[in-house]
Protein backbone atom coordinates (compact mmCIF):
# COMPACT_ATOMS: atom_id res chain seq x y z
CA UNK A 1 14.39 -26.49 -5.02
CA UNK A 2 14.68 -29.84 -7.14
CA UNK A 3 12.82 -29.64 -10.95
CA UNK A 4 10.16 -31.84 -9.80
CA UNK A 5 9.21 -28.88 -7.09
CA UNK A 6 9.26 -25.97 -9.45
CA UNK A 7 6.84 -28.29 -11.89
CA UNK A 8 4.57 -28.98 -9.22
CA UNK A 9 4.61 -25.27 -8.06
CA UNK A 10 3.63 -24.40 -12.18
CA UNK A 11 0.61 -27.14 -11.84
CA UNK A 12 -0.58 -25.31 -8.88
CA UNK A 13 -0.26 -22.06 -10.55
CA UNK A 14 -1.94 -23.71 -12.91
CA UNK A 15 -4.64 -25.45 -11.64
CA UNK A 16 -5.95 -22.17 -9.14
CA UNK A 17 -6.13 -20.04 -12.08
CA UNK A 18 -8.37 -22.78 -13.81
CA UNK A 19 -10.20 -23.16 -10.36
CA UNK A 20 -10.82 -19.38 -10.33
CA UNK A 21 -11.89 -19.34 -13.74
CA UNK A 22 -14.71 -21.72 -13.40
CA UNK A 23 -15.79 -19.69 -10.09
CA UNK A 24 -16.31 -16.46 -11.69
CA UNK A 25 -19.55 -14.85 -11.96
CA UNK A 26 -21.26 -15.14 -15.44
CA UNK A 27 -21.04 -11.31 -15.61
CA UNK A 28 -17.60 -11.08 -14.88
CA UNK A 29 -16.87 -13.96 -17.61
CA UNK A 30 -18.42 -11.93 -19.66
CA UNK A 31 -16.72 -8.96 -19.29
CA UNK A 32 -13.27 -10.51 -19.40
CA UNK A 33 -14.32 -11.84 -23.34
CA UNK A 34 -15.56 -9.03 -24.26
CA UNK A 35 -12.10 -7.20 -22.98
CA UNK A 36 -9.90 -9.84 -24.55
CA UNK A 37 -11.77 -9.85 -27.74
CA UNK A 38 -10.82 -6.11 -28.07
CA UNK A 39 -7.43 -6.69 -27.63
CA UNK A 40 -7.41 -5.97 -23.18
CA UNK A 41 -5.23 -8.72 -22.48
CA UNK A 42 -6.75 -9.30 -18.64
CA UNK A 43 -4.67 -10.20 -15.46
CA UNK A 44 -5.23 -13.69 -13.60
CA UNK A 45 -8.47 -14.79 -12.30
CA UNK A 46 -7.15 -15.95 -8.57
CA UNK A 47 -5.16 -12.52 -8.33
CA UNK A 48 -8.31 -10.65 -9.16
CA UNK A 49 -10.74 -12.58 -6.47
CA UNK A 50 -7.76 -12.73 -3.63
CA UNK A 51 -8.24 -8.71 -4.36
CA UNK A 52 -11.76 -8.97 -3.78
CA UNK A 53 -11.36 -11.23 -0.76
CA UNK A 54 -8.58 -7.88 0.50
CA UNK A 55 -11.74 -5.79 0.12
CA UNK A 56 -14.15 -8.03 2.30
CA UNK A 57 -11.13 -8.85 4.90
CA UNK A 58 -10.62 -5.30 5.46
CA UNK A 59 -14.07 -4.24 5.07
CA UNK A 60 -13.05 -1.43 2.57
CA UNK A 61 -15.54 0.70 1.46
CA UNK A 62 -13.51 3.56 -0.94
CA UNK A 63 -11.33 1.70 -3.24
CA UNK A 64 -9.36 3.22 -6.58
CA UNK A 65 -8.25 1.02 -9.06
CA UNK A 66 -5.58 2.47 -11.63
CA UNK A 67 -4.98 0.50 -14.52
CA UNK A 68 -4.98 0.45 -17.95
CA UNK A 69 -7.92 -1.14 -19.62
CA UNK A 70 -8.04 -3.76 -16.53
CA UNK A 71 -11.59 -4.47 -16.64
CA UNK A 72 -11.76 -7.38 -14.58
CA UNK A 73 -10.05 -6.23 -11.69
CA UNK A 74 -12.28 -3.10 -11.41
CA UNK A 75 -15.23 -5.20 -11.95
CA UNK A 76 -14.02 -7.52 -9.38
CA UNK A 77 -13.91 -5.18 -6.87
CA UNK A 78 -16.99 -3.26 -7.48
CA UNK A 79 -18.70 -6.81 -6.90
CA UNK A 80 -16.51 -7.07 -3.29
CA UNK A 81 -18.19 -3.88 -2.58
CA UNK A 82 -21.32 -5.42 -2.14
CA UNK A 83 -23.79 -2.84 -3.08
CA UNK A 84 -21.99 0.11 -0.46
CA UNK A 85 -19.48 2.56 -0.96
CA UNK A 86 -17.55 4.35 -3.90
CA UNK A 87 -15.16 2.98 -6.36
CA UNK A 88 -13.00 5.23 -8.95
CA UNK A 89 -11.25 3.69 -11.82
CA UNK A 90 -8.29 5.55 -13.21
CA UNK A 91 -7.16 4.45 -16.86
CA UNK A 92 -5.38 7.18 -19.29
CA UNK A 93 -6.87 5.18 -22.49
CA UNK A 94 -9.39 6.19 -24.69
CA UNK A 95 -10.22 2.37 -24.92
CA UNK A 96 -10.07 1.47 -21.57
CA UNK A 97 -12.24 3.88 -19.99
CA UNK A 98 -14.54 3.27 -22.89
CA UNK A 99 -15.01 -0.14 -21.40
CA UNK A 100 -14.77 0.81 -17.75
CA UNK A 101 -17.78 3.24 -18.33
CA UNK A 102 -19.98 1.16 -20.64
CA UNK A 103 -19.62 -1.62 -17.45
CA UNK A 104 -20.38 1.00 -14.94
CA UNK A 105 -23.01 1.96 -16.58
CA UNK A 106 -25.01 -1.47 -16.59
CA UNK A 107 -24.10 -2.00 -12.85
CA UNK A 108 -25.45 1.15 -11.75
CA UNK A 109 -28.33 -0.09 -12.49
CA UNK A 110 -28.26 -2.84 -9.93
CA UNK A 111 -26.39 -1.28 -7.18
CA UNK A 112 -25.91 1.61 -4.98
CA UNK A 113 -22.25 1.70 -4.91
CA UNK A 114 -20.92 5.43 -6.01
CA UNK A 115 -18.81 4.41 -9.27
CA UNK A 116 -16.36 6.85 -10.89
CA UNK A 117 -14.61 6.33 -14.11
CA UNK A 118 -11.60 9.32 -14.81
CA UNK A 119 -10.12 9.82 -18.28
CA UNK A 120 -6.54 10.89 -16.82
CA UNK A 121 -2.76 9.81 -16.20
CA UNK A 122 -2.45 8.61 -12.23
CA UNK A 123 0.28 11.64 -12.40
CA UNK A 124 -1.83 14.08 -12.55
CA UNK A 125 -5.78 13.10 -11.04
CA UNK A 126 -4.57 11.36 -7.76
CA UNK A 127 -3.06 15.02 -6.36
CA UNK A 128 -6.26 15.96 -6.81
CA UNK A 129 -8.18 13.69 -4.62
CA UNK A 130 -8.75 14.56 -0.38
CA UNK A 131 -6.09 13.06 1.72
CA UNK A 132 -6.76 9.99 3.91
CA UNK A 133 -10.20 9.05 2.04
CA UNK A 134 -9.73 6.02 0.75
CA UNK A 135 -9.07 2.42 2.33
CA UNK A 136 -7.84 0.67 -1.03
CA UNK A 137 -6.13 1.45 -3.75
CA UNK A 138 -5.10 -1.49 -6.53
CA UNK A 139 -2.80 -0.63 -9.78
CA UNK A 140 -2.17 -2.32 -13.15
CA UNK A 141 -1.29 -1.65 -15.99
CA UNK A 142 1.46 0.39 -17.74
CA UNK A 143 4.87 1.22 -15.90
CA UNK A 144 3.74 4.84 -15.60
CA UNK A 145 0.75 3.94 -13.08
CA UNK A 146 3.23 2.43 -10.27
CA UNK A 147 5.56 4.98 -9.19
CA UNK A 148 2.52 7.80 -10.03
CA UNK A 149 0.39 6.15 -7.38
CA UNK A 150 2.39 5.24 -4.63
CA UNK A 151 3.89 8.45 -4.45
CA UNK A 152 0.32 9.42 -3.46
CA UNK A 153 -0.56 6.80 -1.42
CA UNK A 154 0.76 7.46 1.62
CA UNK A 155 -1.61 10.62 1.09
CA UNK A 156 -4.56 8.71 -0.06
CA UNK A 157 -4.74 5.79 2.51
CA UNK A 158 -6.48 6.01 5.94
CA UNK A 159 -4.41 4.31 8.11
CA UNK A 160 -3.97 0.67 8.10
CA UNK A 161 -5.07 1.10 4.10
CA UNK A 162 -3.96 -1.33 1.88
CA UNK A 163 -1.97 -0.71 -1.77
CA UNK A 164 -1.68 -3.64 -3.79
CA UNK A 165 0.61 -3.76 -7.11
CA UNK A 166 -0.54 -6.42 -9.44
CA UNK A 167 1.98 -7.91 -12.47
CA UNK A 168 5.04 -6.49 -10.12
CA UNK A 169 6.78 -9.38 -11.62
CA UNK A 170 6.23 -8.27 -15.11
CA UNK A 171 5.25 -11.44 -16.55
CA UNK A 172 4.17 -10.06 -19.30
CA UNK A 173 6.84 -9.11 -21.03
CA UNK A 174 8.07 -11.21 -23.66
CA UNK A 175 11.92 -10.59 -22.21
CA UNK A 176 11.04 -12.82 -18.91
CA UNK A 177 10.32 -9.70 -16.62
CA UNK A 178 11.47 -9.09 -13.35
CA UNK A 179 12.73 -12.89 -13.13
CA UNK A 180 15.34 -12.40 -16.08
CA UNK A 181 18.37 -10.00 -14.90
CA UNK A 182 18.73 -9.00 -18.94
CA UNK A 183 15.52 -8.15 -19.04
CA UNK A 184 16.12 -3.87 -19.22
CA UNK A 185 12.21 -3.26 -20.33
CA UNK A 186 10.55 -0.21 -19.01
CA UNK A 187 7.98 -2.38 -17.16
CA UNK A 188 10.69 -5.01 -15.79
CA UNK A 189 12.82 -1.56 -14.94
CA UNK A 190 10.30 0.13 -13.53
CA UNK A 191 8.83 -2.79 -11.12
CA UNK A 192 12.38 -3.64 -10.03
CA UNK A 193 12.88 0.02 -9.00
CA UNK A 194 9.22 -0.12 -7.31
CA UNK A 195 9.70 -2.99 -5.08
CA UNK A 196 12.78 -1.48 -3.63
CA UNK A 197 11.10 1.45 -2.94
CA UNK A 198 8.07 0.49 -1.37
CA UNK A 199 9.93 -2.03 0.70
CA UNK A 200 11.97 0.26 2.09
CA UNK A 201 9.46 3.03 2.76
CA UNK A 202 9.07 3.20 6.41
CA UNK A 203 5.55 4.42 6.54
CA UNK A 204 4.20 0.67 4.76
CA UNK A 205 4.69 -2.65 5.59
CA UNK A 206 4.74 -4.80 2.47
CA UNK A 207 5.36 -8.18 1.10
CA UNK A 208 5.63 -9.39 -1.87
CA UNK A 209 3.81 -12.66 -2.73
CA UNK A 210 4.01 -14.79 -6.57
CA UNK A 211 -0.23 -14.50 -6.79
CA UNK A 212 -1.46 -13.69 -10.45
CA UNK A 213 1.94 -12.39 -12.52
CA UNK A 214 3.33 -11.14 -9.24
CA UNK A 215 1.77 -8.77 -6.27
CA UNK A 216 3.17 -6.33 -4.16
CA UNK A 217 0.99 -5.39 -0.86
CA UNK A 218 1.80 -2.51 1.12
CA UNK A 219 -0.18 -1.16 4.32
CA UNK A 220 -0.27 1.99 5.58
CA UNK A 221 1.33 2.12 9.27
């Protein structure tokens, strides 16, 4: 691939995130600045409606979302929900379930969907939840929340459920991520050690694809 292909592959990056942007719901705007004025940097727009579009594909009705103050995303797919099911958002901040709960609290209003917000490290609240309950489960956020979750999913997942790993690529970091060989940071480590190991689990089939900062989909056989 030629320098004029990897630019044009930047300006497409590009111009669906700017796309996405403009086609997000007033409310969901307005969540992400209120986020990203309190210092929740939020993942990409596209990434976060190609999740919602996973939810309506599938027809999912229990989803989890683990992250860590990733406000958008969980917002996103309580929308894709369309006014049935349950949703629980995991996030081991003080700050981001602050903001998780504060937003479920003015949706509740105008839906029916059940919506759970827990206080608590993946680690230890997933173990807790009934086996084979839930169709979706999407993570972000710190290191900690990848290998935590998918060590329960398997569990989780109904059959044919879908986990999806958002920033796998770890674009975030300031070191390159998972891109940059030197890059030895605990998120670049940890999502390096995390692709290997869901790809060669034998009870998912997964691929990973370069939407967002990098996402990892795995479904339950």
């Amino acid at each position: 691939m030629d320098k004029a292909q990897y630019t044009n592959l930047a300006k497409a990056w590009e111009y669906t995130e700017e796309h996405a942007r403009e086609r997000e719901l007033p409310s969901i705007a307005a969540v992400r600045e209120r986020a990203e004025q309190s210092s929740q940097p939020q993942g990409s727009a596209a990434q976060a409606q190609l999740l919602a579009m996973l939810v309506h594909i599938t027809g999912a009705s229990s989803v989890i979302a683990v992250g860590t103050g990733s406000l958008v995303e969980t917002v996103q797919l309580a929308h894709a929900l369309n006014g049935n099911g349950q949703l629980t958002a995991v996030d081991s901040t003080a700050q981001g379930i602050a903001m998780i709960r504060k937003v479920f609290a003015e949706l509740q209003d105008t839906t029916d969907i059940s919506l759970r917000a827990v206080n608590a490290p993946a680690s230890v609240f997933l173990p807790r939840l009934n086996a084979n309950d839930y169709d979706m489960i999407v993570v972000a956020g710190d290191a900690a929340n990848y290998a935590a979750t998918f060590a329960q999913a398997s569990r989780l997942l109904r059959a044919h459920g879908i986990i999806a790993f958002t920033d796998v690529l770890a674009l975030s970091s300031d070191n390159g991520g998972v891109l940059d060989a030197a890059d030895r940071s605990a998120k670049a480590t940890a999502m390096r050690e995390l692709i290997a190991t869901v790809e060669e689990n034998d009870a998912f089939e997964s691929t990973l694809t370069p939407d967002g900062t990098g996402l990892l989909l795995a479904v339950k056989k």
